[in-house]
PDB file of N, CA and C in Angstrom:
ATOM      1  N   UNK A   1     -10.994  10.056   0.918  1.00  0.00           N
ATOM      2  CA  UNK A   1      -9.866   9.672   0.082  1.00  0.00           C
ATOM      3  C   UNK A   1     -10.363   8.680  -0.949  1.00  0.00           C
ATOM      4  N   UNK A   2     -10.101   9.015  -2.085  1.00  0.00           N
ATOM      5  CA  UNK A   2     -10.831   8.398  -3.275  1.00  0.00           C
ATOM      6  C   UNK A   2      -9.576   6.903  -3.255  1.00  0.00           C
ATOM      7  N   UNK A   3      -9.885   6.162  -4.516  1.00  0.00           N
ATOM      8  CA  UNK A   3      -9.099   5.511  -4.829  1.00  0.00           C
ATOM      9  C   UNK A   3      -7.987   5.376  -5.802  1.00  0.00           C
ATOM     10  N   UNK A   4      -8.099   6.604  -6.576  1.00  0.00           N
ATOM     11  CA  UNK A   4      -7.194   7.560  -7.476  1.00  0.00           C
ATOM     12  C   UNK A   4      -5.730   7.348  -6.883  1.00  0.00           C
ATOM     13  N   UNK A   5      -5.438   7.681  -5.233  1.00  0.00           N
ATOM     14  CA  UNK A   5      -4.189   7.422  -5.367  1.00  0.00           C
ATOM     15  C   UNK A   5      -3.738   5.996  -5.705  1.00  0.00           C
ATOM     16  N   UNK A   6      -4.561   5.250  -5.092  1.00  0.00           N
ATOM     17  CA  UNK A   6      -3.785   3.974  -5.036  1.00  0.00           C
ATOM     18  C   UNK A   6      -3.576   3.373  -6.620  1.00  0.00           C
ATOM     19  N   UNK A   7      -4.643   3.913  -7.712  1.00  0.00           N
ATOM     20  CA  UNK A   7      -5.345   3.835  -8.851  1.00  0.00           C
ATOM     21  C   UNK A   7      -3.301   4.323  -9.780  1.00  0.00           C
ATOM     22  N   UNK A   8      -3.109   5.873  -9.361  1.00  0.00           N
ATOM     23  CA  UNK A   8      -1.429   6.327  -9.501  1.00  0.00           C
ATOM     24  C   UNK A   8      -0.885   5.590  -9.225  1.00  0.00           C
ATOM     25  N   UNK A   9      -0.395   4.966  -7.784  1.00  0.00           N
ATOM     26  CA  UNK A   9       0.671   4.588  -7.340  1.00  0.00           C
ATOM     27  C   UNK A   9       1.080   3.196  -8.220  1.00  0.00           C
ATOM     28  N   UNK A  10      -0.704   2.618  -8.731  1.00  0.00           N
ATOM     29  CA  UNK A  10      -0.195   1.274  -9.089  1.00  0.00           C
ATOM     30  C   UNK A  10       0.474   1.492 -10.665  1.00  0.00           C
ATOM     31  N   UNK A  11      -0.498   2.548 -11.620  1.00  0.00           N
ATOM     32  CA  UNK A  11       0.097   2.745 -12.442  1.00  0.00           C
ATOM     33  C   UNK A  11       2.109   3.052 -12.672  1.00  0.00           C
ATOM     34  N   UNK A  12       2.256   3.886 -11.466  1.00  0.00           N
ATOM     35  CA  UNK A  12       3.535   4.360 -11.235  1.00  0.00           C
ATOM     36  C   UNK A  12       4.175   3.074 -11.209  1.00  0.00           C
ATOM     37  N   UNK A  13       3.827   2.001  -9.777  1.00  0.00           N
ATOM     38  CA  UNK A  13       4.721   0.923 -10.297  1.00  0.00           C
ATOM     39  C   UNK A  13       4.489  -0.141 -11.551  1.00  0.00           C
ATOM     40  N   UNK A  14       3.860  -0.294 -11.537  1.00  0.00           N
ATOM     41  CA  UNK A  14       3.975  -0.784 -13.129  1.00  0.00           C
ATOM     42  C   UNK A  14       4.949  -0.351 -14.018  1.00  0.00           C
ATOM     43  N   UNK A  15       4.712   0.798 -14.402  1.00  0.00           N
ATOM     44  CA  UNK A  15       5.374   1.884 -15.129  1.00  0.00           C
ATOM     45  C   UNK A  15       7.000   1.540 -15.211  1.00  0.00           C
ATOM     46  N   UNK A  16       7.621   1.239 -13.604  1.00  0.00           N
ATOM     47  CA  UNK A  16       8.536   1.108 -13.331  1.00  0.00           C
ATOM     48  C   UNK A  16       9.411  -0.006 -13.319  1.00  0.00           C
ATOM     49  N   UNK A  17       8.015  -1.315 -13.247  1.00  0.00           N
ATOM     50  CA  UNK A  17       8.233  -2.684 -13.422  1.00  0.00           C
ATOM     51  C   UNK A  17       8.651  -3.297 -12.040  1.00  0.00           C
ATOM     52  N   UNK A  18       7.945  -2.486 -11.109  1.00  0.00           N
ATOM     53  CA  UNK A  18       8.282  -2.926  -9.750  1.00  0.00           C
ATOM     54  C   UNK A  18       6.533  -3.901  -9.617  1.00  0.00           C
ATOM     55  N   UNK A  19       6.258  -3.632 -10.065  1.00  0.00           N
ATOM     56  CA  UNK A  19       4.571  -4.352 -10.554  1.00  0.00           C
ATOM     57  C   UNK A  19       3.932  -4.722 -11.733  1.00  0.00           C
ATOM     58  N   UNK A  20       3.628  -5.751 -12.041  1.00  0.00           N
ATOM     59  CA  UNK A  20       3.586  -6.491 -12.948  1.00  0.00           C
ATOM     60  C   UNK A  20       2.221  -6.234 -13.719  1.00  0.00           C
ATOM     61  N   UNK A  21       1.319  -5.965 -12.924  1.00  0.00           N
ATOM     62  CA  UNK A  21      -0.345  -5.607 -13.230  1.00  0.00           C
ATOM     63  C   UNK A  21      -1.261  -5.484 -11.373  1.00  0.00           C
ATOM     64  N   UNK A  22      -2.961  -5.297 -11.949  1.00  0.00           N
ATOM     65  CA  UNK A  22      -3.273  -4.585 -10.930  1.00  0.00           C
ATOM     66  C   UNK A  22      -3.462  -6.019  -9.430  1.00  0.00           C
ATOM     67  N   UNK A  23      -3.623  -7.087 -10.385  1.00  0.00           N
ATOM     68  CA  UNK A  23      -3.970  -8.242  -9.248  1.00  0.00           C
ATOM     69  C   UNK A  23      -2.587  -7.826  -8.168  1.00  0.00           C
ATOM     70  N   UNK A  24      -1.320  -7.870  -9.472  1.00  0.00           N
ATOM     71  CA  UNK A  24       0.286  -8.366  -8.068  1.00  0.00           C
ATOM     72  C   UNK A  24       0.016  -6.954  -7.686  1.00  0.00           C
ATOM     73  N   UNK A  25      -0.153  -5.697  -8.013  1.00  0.00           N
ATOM     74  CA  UNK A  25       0.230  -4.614  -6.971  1.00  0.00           C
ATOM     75  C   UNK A  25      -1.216  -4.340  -6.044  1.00  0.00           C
ATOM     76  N   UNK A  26      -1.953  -5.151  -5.784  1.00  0.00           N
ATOM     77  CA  UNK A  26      -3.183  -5.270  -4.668  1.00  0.00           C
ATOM     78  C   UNK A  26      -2.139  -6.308  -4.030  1.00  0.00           C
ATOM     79  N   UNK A  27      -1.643  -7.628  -4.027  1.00  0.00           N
ATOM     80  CA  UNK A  27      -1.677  -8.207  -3.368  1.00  0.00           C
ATOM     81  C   UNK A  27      -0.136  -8.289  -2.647  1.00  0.00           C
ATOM     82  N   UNK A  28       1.004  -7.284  -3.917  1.00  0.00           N
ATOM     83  CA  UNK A  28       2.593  -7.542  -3.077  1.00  0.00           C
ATOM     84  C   UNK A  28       2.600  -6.076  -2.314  1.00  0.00           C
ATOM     85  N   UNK A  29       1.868  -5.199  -2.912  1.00  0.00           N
ATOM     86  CA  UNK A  29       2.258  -3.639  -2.607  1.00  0.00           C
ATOM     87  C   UNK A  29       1.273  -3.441  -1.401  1.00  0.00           C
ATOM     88  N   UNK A  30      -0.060  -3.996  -1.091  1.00  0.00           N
ATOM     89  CA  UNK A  30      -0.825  -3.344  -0.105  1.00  0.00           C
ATOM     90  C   UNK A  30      -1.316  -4.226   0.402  1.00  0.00           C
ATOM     91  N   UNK A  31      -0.868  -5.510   0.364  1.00  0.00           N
ATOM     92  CA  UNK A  31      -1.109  -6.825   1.337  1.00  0.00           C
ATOM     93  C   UNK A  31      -2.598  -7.404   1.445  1.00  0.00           C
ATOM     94  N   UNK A  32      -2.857  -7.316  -0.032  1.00  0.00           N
ATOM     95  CA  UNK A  32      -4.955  -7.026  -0.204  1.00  0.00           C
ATOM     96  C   UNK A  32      -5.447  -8.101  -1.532  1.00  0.00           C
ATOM     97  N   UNK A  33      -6.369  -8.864  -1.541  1.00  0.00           N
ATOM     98  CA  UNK A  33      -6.433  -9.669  -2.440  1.00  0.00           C
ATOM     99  C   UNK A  33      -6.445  -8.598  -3.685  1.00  0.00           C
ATOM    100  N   UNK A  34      -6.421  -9.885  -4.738  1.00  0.00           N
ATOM    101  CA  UNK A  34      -6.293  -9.285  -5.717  1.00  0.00           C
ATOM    102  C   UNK A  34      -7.368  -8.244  -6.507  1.00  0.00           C
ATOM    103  N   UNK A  35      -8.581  -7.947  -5.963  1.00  0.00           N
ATOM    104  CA  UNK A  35      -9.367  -7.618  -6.461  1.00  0.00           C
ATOM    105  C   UNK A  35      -9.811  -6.033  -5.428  1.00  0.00           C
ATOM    106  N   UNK A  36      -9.023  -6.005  -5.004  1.00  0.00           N
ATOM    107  CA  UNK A  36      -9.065  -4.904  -3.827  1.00  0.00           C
ATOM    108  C   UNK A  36      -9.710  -3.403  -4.165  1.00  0.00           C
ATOM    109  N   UNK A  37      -8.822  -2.896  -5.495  1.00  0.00           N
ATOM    110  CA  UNK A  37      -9.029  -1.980  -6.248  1.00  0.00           C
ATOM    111  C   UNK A  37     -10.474  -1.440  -6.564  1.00  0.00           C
ATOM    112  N   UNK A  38     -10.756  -2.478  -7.435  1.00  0.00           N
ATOM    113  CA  UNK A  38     -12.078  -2.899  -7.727  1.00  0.00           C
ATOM    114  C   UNK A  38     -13.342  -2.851  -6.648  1.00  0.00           C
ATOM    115  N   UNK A  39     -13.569  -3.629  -5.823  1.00  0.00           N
ATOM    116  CA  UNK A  39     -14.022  -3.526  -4.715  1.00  0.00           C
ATOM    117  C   UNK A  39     -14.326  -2.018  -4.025  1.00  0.00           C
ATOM    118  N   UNK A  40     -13.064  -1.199  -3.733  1.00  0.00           N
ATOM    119  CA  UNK A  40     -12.895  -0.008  -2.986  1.00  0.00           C
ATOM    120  C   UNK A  40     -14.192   1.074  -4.444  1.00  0.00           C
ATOM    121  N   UNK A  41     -13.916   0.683  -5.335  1.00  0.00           N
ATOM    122  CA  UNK A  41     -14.690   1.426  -6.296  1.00  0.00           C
ATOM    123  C   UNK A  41     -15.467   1.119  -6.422  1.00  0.00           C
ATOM    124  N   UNK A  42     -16.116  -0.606  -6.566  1.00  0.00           N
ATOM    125  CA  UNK A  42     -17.594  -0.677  -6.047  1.00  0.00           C
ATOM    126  C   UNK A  42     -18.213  -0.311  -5.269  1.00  0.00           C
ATOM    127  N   UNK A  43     -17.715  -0.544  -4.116  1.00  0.00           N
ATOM    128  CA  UNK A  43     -18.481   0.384  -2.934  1.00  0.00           C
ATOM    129  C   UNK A  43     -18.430   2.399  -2.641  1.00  0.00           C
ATOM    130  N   UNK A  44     -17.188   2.409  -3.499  1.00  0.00           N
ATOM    131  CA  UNK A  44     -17.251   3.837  -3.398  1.00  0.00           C
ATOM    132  C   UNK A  44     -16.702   4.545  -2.108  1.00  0.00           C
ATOM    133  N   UNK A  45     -15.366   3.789  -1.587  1.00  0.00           N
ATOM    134  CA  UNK A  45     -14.548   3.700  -0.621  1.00  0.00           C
ATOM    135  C   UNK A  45     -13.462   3.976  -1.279  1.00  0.00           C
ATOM    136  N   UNK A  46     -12.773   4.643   0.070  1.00  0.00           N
ATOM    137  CA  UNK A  46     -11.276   4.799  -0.060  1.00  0.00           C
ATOM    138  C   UNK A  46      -9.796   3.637   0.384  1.00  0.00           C
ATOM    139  N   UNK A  47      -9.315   3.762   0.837  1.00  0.00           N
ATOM    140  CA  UNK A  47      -8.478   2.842   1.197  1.00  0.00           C
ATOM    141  C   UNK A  47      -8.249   2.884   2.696  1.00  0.00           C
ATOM    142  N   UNK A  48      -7.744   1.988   3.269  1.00  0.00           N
ATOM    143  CA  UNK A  48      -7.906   2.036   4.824  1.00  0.00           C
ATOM    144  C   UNK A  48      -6.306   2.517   5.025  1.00  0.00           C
ATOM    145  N   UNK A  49      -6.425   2.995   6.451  1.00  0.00           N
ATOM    146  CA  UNK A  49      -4.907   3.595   6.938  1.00  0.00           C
ATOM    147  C   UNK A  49      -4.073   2.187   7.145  1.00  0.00           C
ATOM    148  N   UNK A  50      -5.142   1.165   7.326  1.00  0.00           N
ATOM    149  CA  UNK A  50      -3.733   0.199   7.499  1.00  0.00           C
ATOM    150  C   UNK A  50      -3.144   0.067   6.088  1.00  0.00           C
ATOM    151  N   UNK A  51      -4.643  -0.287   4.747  1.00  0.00           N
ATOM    152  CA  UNK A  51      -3.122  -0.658   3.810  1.00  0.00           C
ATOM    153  C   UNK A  51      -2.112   0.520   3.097  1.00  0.00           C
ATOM    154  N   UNK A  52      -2.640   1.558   3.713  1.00  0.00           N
ATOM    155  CA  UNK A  52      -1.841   2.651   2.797  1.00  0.00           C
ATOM    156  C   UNK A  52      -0.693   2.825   3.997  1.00  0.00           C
ATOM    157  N   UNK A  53      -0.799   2.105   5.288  1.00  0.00           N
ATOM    158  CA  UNK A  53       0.496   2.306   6.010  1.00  0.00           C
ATOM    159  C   UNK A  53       1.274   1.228   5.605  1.00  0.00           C
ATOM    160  N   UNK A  54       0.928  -0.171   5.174  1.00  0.00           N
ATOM    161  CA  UNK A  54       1.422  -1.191   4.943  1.00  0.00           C
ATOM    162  C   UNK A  54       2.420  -0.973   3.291  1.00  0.00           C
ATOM    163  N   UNK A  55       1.093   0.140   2.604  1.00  0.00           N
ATOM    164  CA  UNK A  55       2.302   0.456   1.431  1.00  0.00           C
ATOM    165  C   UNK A  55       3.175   1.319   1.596  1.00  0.00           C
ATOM    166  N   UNK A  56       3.006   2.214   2.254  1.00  0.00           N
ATOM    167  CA  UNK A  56       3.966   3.354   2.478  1.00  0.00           C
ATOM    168  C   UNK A  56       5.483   2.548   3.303  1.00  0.00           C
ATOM    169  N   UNK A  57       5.059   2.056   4.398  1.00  0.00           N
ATOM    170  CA  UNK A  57       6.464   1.365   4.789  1.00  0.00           C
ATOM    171  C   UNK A  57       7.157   0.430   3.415  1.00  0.00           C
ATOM    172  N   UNK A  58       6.072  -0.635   2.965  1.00  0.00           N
ATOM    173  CA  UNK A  58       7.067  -1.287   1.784  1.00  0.00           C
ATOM    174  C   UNK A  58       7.882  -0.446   0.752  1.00  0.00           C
ATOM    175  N   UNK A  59       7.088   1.204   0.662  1.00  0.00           N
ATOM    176  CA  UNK A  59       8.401   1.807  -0.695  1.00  0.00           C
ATOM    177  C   UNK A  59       9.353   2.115   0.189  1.00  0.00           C
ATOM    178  N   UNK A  60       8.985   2.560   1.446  1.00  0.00           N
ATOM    179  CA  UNK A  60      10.670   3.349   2.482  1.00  0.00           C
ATOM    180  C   UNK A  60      11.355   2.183   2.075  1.00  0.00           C
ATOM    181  N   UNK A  61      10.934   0.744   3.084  1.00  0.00           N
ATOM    182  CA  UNK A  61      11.817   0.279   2.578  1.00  0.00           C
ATOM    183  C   UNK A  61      12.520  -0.209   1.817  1.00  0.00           C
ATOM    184  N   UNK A  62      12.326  -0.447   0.505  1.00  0.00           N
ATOM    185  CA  UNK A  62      12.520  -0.879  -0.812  1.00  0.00           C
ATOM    186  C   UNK A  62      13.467   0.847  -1.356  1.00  0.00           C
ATOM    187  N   UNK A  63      13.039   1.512  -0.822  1.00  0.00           N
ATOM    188  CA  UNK A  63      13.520   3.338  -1.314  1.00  0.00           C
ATOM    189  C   UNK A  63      14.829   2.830  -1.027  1.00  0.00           C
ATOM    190  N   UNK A  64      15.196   2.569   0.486  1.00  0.00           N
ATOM    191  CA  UNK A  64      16.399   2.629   1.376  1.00  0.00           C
ATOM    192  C   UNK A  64      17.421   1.808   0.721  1.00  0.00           C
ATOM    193  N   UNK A  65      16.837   0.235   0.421  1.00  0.00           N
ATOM    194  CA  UNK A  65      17.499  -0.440  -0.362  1.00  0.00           C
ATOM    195  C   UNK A  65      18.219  -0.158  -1.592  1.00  0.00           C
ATOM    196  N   UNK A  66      17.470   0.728  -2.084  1.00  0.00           N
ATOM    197  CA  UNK A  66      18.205   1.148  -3.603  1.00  0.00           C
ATOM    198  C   UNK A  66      18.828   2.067  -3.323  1.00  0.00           C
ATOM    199  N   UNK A  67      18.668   2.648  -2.713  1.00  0.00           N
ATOM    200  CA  UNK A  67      19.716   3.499  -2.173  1.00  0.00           C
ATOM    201  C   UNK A  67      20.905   3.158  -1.796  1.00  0.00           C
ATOM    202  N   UNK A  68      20.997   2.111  -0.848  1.00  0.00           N
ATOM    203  CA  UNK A  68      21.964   2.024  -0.694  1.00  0.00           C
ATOM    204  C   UNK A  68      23.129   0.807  -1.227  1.00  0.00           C
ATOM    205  N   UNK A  69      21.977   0.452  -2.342  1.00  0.00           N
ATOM    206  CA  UNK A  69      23.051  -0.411  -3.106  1.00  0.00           C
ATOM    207  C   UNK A  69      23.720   0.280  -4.508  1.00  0.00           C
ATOM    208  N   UNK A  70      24.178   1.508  -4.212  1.00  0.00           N
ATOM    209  CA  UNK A  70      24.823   2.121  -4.862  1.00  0.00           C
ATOM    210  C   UNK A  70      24.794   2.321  -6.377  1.00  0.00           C
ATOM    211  N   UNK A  71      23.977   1.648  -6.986  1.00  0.00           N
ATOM    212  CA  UNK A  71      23.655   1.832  -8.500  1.00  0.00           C
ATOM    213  C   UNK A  71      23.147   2.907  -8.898  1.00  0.00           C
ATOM    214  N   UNK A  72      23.686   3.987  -9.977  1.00  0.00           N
ATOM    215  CA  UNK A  72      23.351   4.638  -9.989  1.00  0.00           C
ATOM    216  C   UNK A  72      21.657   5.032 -10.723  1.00  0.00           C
ATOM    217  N   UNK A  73      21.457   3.906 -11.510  1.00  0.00           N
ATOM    218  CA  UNK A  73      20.802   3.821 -12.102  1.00  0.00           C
ATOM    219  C   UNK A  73      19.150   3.758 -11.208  1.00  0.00           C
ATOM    220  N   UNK A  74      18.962   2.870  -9.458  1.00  0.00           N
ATOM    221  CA  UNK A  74      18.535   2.882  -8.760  1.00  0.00           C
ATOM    222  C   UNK A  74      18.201   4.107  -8.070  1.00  0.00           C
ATOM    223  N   UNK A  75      18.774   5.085  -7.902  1.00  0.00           N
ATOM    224  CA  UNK A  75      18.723   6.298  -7.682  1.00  0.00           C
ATOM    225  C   UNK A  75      17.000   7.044  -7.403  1.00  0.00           C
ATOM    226  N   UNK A  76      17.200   6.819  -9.206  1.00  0.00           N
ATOM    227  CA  UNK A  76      15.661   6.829  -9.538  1.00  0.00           C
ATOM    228  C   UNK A  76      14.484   6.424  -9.360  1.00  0.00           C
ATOM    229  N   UNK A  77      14.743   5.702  -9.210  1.00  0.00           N
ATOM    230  CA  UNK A  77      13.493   4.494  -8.859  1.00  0.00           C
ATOM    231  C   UNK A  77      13.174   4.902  -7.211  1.00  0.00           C
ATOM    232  N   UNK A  78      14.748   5.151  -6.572  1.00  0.00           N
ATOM    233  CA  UNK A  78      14.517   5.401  -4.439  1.00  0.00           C
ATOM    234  C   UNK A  78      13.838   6.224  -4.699  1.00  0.00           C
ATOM    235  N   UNK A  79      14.154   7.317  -5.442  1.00  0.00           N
ATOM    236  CA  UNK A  79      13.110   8.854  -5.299  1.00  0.00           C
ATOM    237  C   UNK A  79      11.848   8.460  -5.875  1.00  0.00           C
ATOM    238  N   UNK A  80      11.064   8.382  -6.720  1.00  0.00           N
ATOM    239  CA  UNK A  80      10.154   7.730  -7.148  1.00  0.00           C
ATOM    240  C   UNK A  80       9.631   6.989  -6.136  1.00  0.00           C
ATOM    241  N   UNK A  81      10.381   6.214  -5.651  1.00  0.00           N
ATOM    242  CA  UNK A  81       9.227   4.982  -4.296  1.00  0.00           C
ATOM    243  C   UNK A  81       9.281   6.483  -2.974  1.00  0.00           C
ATOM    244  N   UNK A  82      10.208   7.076  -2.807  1.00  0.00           N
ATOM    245  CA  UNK A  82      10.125   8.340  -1.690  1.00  0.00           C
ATOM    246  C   UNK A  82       8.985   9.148  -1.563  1.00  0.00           C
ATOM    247  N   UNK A  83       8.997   9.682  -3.528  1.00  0.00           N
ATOM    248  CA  UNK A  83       7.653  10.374  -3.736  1.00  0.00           C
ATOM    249  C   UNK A  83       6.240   9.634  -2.975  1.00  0.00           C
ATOM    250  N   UNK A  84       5.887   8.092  -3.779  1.00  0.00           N
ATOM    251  CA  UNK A  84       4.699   7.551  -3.328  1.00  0.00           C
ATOM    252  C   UNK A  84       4.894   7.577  -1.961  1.00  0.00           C
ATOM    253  N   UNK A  85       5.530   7.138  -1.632  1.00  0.00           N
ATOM    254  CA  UNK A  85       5.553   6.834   0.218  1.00  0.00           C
ATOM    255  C   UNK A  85       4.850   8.566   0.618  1.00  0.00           C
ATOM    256  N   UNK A  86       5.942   9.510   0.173  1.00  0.00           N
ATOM    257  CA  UNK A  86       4.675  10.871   0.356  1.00  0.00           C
ATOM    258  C   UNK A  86       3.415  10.975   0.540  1.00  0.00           C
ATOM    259  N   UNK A  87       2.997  10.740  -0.600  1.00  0.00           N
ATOM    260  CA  UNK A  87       1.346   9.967  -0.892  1.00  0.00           C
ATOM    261  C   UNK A  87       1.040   9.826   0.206  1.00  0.00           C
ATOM    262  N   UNK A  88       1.423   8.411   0.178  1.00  0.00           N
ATOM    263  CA  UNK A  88       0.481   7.590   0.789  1.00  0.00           C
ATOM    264  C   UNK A  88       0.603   8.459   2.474  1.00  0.00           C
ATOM    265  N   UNK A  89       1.908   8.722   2.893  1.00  0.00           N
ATOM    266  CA  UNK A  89       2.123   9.442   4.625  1.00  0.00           C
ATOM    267  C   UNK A  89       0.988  10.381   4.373  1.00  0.00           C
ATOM    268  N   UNK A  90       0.846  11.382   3.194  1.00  0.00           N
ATOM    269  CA  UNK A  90      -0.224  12.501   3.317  1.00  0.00           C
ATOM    270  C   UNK A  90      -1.443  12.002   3.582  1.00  0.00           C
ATOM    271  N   UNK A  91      -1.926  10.944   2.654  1.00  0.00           N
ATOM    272  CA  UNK A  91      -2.851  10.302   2.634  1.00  0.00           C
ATOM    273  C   UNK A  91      -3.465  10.011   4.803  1.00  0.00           C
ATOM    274  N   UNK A  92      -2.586   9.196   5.041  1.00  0.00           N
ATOM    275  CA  UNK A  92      -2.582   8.843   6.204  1.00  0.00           C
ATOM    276  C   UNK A  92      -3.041   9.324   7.543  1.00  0.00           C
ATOM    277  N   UNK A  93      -2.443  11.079   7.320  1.00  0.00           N
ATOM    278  CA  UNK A  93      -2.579  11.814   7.985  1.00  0.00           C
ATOM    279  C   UNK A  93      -3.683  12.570   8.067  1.00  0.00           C
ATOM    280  N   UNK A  94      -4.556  12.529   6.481  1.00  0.00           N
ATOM    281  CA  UNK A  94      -5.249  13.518   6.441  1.00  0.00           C
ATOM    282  C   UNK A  94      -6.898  12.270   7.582  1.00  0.00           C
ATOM    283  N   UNK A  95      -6.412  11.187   7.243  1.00  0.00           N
ATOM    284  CA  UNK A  95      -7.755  10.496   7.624  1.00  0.00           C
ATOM    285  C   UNK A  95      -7.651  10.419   9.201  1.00  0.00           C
ATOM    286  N   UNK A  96      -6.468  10.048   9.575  1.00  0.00           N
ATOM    287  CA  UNK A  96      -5.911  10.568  10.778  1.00  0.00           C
ATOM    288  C   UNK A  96      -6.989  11.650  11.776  1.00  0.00           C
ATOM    289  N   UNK A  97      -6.404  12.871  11.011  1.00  0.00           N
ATOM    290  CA  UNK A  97      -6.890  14.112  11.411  1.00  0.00           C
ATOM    291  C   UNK A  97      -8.503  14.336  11.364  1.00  0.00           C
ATOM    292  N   UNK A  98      -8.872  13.495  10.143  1.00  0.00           N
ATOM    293  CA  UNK A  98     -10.579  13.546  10.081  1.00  0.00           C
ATOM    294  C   UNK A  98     -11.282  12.975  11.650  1.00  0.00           C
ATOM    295  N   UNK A  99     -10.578  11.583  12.063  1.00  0.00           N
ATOM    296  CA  UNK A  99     -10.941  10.920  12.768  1.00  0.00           C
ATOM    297  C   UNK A  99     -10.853  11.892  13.816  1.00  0.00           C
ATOM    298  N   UNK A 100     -10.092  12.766  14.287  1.00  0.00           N
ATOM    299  CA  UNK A 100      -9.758  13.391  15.637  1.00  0.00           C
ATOM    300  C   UNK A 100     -10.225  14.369  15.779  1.00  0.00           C
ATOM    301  N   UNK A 101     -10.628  15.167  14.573  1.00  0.00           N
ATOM    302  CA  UNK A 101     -11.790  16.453  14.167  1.00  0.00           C
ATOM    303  C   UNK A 101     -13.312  15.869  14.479  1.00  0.00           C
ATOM    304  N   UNK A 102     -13.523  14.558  14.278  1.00  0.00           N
ATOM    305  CA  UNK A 102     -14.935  14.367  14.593  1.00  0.00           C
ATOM    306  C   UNK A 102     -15.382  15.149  15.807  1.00  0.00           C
ATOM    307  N   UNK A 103     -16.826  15.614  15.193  1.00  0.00           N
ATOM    308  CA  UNK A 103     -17.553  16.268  16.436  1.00  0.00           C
ATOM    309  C   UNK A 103     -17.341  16.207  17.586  1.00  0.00           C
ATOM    310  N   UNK A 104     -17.874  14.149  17.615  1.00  0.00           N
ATOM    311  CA  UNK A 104     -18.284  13.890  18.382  1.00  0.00           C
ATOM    312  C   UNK A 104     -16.647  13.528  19.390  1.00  0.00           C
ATOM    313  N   UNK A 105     -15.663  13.166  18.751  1.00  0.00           N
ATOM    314  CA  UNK A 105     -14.346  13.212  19.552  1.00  0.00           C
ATOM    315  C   UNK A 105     -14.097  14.348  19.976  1.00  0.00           C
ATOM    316  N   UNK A 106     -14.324  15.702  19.595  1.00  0.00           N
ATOM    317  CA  UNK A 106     -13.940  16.705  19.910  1.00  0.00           C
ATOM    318  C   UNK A 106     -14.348  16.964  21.569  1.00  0.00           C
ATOM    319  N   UNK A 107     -15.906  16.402  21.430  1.00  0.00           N
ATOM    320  CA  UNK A 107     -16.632  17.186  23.004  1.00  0.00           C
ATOM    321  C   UNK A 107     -15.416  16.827  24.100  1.00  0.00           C
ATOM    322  N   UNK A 108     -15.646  17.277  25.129  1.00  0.00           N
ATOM    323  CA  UNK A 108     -14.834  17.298  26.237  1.00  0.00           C
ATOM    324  C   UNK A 108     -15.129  17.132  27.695  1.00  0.00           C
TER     325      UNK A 108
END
């Protein structure tokens, strides 16, 4: 898992103004200093399942919220944080599944 998604998601919030730039969405959106981004691309790493679980719960819940504070205008934005949360659950799963496909987990 490259760093492309997280590279989207931050653009997306930005975009949206739920994130201000890349330092605040490393450090409010995925609980990671500010330089996180950066880093994952220096080394040529992906992102770990914790912080992409740590972001995925913050859009549910932030999704739920706008949701249910009835604005219609919010609407948009729940689906939009629904989409990323997608992401990131796919994301999650696929490393998930790598881990449990290993060879060496497989033997029996």
């Amino acid at each position: 898992m490259s760093v492309k998604l997280l590279e989207h998601m931050r653009d997306e919030l930005i975009s949206s103004g739920a994130a201000a730039n890349t330092p605040e969405f490393c450090r409010a959106w995925l609980g990671r200093s500010e330089g996180y981004i950066r880093t994952l691309r220096n080394h040529g790493t992906g992102p770990s399942v914790e912080t992409l679980t740590i972001c995925a719960h913050k859009l549910g819940h932030y999704a739920q919220r706008l949701r249910a504070s009835g604005v219609f205008e919010h609407a948009a934005m729940a689906e939009q944080f629904d989409q990323l949360k997608a992401l990131c659950d796919d994301a999650i799963a696929r490393q998930a599944e790598a881990v449990w496909r290993a060879p060496e987990r497989m033997a029996v």
